[in-house]
Protein backbone atom coordinates (compact mmCIF):
# COMPACT_ATOMS: atom_id res chain seq x y z
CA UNK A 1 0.00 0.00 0.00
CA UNK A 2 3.06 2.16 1.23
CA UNK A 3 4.83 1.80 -2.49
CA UNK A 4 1.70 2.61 -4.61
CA UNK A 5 1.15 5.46 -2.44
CA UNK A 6 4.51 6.56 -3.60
CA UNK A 7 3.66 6.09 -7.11
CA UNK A 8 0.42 7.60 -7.27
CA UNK A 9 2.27 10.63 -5.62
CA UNK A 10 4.70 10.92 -8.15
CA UNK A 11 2.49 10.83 -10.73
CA UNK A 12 -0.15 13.09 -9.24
CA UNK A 13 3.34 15.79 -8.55
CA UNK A 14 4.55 14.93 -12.69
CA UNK A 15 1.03 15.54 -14.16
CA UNK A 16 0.28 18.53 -12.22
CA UNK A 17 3.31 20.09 -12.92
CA UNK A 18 2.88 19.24 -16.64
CA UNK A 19 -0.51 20.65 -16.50
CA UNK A 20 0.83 23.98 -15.38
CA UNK A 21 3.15 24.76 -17.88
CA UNK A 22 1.05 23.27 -20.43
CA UNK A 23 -1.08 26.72 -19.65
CA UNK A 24 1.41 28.75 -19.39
CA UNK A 25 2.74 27.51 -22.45
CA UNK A 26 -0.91 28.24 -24.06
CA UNK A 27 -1.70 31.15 -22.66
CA UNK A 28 1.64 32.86 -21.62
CA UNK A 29 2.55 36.19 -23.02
CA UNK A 30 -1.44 36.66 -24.23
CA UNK A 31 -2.70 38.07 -20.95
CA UNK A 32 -0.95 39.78 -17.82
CA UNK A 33 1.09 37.80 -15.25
CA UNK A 34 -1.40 38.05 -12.67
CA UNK A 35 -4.07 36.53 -14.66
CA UNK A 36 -1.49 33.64 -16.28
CA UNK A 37 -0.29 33.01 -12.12
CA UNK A 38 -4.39 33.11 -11.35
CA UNK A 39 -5.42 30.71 -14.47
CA UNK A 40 -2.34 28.32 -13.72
CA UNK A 41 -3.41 28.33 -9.85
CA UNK A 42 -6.87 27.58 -10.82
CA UNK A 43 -6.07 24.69 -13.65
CA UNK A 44 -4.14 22.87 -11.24
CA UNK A 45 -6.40 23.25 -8.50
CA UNK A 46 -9.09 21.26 -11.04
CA UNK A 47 -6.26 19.36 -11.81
CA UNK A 48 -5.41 17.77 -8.99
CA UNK A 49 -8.96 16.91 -7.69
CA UNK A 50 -9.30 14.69 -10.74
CA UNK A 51 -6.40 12.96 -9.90
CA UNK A 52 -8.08 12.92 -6.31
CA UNK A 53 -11.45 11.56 -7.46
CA UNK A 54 -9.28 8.92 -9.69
CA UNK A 55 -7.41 7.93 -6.82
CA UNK A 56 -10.60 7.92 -4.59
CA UNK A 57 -11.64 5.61 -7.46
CA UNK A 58 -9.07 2.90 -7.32
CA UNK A 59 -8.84 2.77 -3.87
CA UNK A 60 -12.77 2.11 -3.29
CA UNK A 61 -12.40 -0.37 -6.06
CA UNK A 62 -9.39 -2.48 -4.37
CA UNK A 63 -11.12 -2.77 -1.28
CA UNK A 64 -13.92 -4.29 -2.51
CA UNK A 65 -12.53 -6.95 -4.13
């Protein structure tokens, strides 16, 4: 449980960071800093309860088996 822990961690940390930069990559230089920090901020706060609700997902599913 300990090691998958780990790896969903990891992940979760890679594709959040990802995430981010894939919007600043999209959006940066279009609108002012403040907004790009604000709509980064805000993408990876939606990011990362996905990830949540997936891993909320996996674990309800392994205990029931």
């Amino acid at each position: 449980m300990k090691k998958e822990i780990l790896i969903y961690g990891l992940a979760a940390i890679a594709a959040i960071t990802l995430f981010g930069y894939s919007i600043h990559m999209f959006i940066g230089g279009l609108v002012a800093p403040e907004t790009e920090t604000t709509i980064i901020a805000a993408g990876c706060i939606l990011a990362a309860g996905g990830i949540g609700i997936l891993a909320w997902d996996v674990i309800k599913s392994r205990r029931n088996r």
